[in-house]
C-alpha atoms as a PDB file:
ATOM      1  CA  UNK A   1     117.739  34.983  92.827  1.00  0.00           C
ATOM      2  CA  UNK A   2     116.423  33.274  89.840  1.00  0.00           C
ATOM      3  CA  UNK A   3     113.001  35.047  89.196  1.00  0.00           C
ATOM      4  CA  UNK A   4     112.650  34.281  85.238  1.00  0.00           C
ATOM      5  CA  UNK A   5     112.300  30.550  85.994  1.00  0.00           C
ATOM      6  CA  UNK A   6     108.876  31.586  87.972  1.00  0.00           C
ATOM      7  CA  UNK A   7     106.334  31.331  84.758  1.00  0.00           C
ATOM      8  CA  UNK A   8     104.121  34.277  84.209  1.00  0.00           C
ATOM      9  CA  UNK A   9     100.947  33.793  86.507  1.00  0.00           C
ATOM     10  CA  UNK A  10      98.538  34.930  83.413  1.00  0.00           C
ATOM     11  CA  UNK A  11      96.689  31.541  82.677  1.00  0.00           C
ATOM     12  CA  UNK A  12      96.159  33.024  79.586  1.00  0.00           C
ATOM     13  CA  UNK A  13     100.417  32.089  78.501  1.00  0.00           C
ATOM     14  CA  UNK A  14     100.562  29.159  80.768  1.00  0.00           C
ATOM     15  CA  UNK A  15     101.789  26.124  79.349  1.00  0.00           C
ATOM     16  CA  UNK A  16     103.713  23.522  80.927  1.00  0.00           C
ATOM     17  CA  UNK A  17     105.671  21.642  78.297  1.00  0.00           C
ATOM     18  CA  UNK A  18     106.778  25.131  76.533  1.00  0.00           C
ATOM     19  CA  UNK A  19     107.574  26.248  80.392  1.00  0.00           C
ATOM     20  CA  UNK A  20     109.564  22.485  80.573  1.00  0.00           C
ATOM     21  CA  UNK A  21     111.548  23.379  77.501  1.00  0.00           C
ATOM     22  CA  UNK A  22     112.443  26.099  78.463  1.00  0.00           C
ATOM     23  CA  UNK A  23     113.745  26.062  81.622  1.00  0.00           C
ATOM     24  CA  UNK A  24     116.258  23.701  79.514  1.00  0.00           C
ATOM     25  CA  UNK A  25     117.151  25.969  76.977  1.00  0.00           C
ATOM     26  CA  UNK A  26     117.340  28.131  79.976  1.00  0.00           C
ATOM     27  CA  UNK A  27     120.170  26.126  82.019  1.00  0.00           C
ATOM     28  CA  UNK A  28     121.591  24.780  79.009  1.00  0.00           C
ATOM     29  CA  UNK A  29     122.382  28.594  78.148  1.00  0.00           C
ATOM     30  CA  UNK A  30     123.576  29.025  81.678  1.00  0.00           C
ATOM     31  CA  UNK A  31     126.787  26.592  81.237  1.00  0.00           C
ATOM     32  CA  UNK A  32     127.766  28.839  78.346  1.00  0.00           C
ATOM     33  CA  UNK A  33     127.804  32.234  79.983  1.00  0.00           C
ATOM     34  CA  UNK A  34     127.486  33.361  83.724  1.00  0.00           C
ATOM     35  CA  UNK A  35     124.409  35.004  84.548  1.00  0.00           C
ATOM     36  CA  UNK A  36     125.253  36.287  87.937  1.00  0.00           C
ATOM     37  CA  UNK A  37     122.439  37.451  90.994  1.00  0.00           C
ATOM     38  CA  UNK A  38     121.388  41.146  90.185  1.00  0.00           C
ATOM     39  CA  UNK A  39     118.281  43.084  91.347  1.00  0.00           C
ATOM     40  CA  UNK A  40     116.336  46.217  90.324  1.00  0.00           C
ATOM     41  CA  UNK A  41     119.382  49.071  91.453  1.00  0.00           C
ATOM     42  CA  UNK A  42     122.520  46.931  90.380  1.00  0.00           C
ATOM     43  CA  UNK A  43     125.075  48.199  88.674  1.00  0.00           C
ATOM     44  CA  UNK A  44     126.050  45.950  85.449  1.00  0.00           C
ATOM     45  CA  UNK A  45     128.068  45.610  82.708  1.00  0.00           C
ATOM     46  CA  UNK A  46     127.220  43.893  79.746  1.00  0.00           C
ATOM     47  CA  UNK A  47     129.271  42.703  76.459  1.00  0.00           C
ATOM     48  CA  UNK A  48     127.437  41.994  73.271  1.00  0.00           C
ATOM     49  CA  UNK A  49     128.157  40.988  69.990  1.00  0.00           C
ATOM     50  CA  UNK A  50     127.611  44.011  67.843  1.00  0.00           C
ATOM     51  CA  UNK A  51     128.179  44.079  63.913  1.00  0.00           C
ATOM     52  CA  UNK A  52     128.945  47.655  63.302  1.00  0.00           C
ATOM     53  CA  UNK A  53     131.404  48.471  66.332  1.00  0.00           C
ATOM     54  CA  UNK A  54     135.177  48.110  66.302  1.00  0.00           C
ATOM     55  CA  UNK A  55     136.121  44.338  66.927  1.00  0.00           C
ATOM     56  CA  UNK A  56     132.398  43.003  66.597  1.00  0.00           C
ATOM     57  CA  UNK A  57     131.715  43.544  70.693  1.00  0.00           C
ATOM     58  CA  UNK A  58     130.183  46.595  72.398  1.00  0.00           C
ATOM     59  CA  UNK A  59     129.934  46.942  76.099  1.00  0.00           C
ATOM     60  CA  UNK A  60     127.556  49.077  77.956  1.00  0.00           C
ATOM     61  CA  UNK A  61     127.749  49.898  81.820  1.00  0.00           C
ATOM     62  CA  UNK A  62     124.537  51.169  83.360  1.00  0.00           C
ATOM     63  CA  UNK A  63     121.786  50.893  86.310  1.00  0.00           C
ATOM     64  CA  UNK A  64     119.659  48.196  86.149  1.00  0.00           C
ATOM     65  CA  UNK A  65     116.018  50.546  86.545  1.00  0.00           C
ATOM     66  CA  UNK A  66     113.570  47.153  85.125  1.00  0.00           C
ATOM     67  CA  UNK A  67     113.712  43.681  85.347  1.00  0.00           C
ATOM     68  CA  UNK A  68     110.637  42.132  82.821  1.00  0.00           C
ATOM     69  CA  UNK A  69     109.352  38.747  81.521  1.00  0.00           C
ATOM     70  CA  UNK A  70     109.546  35.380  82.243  1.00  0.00           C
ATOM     71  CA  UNK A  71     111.218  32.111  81.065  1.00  0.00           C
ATOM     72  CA  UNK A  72     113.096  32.626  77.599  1.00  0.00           C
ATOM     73  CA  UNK A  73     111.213  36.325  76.932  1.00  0.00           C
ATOM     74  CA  UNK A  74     112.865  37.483  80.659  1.00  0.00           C
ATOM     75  CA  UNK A  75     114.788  40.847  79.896  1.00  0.00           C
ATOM     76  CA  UNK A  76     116.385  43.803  81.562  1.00  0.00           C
ATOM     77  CA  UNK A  77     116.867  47.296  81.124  1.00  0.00           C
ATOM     78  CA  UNK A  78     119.817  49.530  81.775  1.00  0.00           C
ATOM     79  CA  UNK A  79     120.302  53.187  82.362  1.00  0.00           C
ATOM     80  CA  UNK A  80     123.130  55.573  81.883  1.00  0.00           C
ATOM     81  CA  UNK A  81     123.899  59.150  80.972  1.00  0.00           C
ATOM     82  CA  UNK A  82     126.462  59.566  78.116  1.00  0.00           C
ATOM     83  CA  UNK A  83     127.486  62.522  76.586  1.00  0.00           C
ATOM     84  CA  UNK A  84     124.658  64.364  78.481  1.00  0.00           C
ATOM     85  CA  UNK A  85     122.220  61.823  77.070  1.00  0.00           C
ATOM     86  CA  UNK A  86     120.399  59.878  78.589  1.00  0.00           C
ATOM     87  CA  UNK A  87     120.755  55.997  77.175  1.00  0.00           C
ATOM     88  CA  UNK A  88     118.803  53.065  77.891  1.00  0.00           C
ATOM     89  CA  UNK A  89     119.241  49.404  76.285  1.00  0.00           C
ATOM     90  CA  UNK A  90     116.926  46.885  76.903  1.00  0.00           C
ATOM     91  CA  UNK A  91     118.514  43.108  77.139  1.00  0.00           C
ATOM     92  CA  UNK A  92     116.848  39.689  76.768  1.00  0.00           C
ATOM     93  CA  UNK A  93     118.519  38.169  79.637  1.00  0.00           C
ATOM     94  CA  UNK A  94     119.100  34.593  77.786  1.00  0.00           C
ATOM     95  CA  UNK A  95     120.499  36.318  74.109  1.00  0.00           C
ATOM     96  CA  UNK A  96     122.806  34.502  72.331  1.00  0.00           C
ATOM     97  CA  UNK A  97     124.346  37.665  71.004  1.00  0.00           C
ATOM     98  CA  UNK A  98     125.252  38.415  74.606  1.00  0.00           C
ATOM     99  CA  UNK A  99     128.692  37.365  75.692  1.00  0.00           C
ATOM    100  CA  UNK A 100     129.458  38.491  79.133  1.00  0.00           C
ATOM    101  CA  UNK A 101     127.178  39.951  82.328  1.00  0.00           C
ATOM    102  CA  UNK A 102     129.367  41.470  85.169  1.00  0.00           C
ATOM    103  CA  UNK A 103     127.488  42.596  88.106  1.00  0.00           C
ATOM    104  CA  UNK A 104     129.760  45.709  89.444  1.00  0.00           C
ATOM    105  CA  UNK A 105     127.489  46.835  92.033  1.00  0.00           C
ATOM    106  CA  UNK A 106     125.250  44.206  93.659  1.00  0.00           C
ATOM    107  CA  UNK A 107     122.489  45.616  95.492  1.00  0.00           C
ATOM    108  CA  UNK A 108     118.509  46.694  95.978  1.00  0.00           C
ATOM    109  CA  UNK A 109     116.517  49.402  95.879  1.00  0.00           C
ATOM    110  CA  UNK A 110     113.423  50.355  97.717  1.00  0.00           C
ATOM    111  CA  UNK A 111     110.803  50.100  94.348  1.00  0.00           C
ATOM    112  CA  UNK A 112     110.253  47.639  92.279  1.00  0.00           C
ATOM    113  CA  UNK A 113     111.584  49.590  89.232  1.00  0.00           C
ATOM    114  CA  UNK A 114     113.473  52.658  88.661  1.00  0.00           C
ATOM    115  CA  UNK A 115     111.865  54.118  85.632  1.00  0.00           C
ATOM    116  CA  UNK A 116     111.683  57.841  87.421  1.00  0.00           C
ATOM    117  CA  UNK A 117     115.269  57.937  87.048  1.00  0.00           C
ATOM    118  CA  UNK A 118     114.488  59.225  83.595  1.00  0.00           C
ATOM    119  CA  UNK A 119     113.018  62.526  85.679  1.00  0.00           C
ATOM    120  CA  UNK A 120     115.718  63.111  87.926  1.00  0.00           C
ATOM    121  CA  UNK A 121     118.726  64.817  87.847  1.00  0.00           C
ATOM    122  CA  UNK A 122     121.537  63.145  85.988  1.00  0.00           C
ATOM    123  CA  UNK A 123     124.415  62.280  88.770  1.00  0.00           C
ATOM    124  CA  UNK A 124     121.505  59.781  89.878  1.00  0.00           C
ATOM    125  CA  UNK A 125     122.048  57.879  86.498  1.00  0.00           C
ATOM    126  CA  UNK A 126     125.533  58.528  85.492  1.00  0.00           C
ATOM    127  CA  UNK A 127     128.023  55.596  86.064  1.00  0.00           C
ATOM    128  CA  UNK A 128     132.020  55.413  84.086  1.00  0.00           C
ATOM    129  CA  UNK A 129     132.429  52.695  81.989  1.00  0.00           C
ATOM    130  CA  UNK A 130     135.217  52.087  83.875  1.00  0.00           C
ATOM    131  CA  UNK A 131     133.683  51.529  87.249  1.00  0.00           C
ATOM    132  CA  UNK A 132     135.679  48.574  89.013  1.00  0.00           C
ATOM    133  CA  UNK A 133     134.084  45.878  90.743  1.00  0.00           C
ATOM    134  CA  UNK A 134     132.713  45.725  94.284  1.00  0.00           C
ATOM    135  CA  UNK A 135     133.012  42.346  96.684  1.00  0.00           C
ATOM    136  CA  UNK A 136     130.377  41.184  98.951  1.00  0.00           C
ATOM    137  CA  UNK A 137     132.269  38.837 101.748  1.00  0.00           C
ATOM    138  CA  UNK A 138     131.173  35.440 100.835  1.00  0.00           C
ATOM    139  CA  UNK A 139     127.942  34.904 102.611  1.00  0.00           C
ATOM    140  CA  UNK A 140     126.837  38.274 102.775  1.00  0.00           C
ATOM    141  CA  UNK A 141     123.194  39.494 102.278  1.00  0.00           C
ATOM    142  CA  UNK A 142     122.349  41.863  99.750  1.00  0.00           C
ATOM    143  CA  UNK A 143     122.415  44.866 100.850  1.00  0.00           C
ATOM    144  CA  UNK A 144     119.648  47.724 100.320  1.00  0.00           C
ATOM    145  CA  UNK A 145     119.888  51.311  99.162  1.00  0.00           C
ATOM    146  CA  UNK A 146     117.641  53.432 100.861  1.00  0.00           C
ATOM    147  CA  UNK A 147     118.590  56.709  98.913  1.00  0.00           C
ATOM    148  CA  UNK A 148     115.756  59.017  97.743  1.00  0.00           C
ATOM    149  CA  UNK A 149     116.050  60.645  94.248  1.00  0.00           C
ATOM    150  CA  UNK A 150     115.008  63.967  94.325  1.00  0.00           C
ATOM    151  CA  UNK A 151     112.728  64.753  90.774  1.00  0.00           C
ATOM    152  CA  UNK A 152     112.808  67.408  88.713  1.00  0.00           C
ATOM    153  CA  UNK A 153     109.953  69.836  87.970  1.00  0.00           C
ATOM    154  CA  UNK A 154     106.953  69.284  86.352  1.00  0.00           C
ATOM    155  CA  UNK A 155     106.420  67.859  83.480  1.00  0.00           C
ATOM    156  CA  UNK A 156     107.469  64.055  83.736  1.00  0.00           C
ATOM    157  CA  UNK A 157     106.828  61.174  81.989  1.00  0.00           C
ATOM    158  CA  UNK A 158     104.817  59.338  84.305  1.00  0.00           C
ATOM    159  CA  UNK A 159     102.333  60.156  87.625  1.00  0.00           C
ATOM    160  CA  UNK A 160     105.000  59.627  90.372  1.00  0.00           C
ATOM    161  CA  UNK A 161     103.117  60.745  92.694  1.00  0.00           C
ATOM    162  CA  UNK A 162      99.900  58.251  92.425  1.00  0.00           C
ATOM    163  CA  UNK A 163     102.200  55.055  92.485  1.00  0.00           C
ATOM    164  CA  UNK A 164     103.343  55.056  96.269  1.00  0.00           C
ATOM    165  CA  UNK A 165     107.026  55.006  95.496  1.00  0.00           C
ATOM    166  CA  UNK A 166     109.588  54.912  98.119  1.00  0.00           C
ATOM    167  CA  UNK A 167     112.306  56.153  97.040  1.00  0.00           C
ATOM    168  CA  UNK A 168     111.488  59.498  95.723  1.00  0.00           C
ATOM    169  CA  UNK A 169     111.633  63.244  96.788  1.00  0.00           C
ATOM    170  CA  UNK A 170     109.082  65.780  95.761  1.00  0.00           C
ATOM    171  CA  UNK A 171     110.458  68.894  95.956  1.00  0.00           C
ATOM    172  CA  UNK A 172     109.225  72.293  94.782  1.00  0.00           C
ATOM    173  CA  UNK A 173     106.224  70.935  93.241  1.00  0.00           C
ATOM    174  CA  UNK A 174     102.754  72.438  93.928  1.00  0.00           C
ATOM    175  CA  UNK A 175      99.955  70.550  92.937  1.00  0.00           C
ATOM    176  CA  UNK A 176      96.232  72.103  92.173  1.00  0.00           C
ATOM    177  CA  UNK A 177      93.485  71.179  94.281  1.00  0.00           C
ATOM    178  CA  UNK A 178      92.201  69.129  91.251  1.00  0.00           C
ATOM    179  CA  UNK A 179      95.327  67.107  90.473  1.00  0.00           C
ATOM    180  CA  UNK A 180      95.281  66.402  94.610  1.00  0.00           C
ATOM    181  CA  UNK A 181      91.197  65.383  94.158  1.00  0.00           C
ATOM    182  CA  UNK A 182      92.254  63.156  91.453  1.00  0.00           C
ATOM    183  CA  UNK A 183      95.486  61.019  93.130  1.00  0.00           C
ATOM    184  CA  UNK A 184      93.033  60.920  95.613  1.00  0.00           C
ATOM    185  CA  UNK A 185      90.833  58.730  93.462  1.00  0.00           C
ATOM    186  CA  UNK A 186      93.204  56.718  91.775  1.00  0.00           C
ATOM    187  CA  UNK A 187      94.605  55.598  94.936  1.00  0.00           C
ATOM    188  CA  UNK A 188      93.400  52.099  96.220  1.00  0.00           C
ATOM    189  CA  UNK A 189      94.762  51.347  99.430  1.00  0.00           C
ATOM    190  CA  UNK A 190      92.806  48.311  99.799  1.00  0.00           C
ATOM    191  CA  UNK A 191      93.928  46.372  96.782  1.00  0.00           C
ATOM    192  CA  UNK A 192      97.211  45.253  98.803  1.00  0.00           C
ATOM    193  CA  UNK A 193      94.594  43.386 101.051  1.00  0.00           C
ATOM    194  CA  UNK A 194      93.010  41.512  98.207  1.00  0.00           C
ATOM    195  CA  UNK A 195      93.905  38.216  98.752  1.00  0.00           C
ATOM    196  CA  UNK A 196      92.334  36.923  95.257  1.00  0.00           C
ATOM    197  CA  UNK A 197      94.201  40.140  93.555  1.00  0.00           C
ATOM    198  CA  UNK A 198      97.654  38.949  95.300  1.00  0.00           C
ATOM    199  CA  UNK A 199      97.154  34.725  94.253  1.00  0.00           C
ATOM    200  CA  UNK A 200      95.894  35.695  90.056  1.00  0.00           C
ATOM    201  CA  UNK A 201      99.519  37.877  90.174  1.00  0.00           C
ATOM    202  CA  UNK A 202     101.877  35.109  91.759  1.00  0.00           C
ATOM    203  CA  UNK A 203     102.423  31.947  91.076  1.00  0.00           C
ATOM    204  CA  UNK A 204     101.728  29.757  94.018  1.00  0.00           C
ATOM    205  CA  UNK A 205     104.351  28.767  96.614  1.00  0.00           C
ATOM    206  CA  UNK A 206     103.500  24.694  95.942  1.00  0.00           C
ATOM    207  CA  UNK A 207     104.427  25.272  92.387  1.00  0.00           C
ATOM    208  CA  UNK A 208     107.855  27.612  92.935  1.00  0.00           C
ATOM    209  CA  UNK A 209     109.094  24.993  95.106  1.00  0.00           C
ATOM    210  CA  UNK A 210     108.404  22.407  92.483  1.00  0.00           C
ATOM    211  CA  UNK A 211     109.977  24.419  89.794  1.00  0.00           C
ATOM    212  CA  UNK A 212     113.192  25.221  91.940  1.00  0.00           C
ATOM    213  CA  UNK A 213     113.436  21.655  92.895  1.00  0.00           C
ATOM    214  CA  UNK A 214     113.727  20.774  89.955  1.00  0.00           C
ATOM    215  CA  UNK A 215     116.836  23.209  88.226  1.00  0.00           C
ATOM    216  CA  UNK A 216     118.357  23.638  91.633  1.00  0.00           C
ATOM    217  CA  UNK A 217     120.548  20.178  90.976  1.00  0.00           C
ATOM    218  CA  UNK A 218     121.425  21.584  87.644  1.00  0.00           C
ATOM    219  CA  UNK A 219     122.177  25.465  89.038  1.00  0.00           C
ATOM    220  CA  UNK A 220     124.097  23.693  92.134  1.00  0.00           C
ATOM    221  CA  UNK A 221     126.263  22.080  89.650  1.00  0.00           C
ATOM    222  CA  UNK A 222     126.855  25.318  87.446  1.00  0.00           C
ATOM    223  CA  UNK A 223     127.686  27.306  90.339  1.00  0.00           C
ATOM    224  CA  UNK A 224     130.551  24.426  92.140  1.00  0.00           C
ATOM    225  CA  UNK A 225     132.191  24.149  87.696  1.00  0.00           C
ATOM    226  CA  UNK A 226     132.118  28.168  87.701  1.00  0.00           C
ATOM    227  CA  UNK A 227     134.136  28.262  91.072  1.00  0.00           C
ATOM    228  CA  UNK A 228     136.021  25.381  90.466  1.00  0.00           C
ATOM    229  CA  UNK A 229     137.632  27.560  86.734  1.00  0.00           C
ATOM    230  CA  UNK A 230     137.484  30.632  88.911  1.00  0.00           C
ATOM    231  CA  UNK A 231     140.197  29.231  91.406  1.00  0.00           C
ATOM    232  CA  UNK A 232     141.986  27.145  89.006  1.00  0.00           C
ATOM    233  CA  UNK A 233     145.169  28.309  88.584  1.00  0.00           C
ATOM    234  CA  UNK A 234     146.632  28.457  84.718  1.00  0.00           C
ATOM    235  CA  UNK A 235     149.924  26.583  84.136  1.00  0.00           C
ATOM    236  CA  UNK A 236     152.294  28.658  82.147  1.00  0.00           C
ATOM    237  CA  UNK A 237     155.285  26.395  80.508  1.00  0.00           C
ATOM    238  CA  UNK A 238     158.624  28.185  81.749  1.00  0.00           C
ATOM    239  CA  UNK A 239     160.617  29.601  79.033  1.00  0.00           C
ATOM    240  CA  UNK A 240     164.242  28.371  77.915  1.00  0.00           C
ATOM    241  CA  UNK A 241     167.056  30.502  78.951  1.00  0.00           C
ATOM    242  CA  UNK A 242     170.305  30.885  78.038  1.00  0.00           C
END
């Protein structure tokens, strides 16, 4: 639920006291704007300060297709077709310039990411801006999408085919017996039984639980003031008649 508070597992940008500080920048930005649960295949809508549009604040509605970073540098990435156009903005999930993060579709996907959206047909990633909320009951889990996106033809923007998505359709596509000889090779099956591989590209269970022990106080205490205004009723003085 809170994956940018994990630091990045490269020893190479681990520090502790700029990881400290920043998972207090990080709740300290939380009291001032609701960052609510989303995963890779949410729906969100998000409202920025913008210079240049009418009343200084933009919004933009979209898929959530990436989820990047860690600590401060965490971002997202959002996907929608406009005008027949496919548009994608890229958020840093703690900006000040952002003022609002609605989550109007809360739910998961069956990849990690989402980027081959950008080679399938466009009802896939085409979403009205004024696309109303949807409810979980309270205490639901998040539910999972299992839809497969059908791609287009050849050519795309990335090898689909040698990263062992799920949630993809090949259709109509012939490949040569030398593009077939080469997935072949890429392919390493055996890498998701490297052990070593697995521990340099997490960050070890002893030291999540540490790190979660020690904002969960703070993010139990957000979450009980953000209910607390959400079912507080506003008084409206009554108006003299007569």
């Amino acid at each position: 639920m809170y994956p940018e508070f994990l630091p990045d597992p490269n020893p190479l940008y681990r520090n502790a006291l700029r990881e400290k500080l920043e998972r207090i920048d990080m709740l300290a930005r939380r009291t001032r704007i609701a960052i609510p649960e989303f995963y890779v295949g949410s729906i969100l809508a998000v409202t920025y300060s913008e210079p240049h549009a009418p009343g200084k604040v933009n919004k933009f509605v979209g898929i959530c297709i990436e989820r990047n970073g860690s600590g401060l540098r965490s971002s997202f990435l959002l996907r929608n077709i406009v005008d027949n156009q496919g548009i994608e903005v890229c958020y840093e999930l703690y900006d000040p310039a952002i003022q609002k993060i609605d989550c109007l579709r809360l739910e998961k996907r069956l990849d990690s990411h989402l980027r081959y959206l950008r080679d399938a047909p466009a009802k896939y990633s085409t979403f009205p801006f004024d696309l109303e909320p949807e409810f979980l009951p309270e205490g639901a889990s998040v539910p999972v999408n299992d839809i497969k996106v059908p791609l287009n033809g050849l050519p795309w923007l990335e090898k689909w085919e040698r990263q062992e998505l799920k949630g993809i359709i090949i259709k109509g596509v012939t490949f040569s017996k030398k593009r077939n000889a080469k997935t072949k090779i890429s392919a390493k099956p055996w890498e998701k039984y490297d052990l070593m591989k697995i521990y340099r590209e997490t960050i070890p269970e002893e030291e999540q639980n540490e790190i979660f022990n020690e904002v969960y106080t703070k993010l139990h205490e957000i979450e009980i003031t953000k209910r607390r205004l959400k079912h507080k009723r506003t008084f409206i003085r009554p108006q003299k008649t007569g």
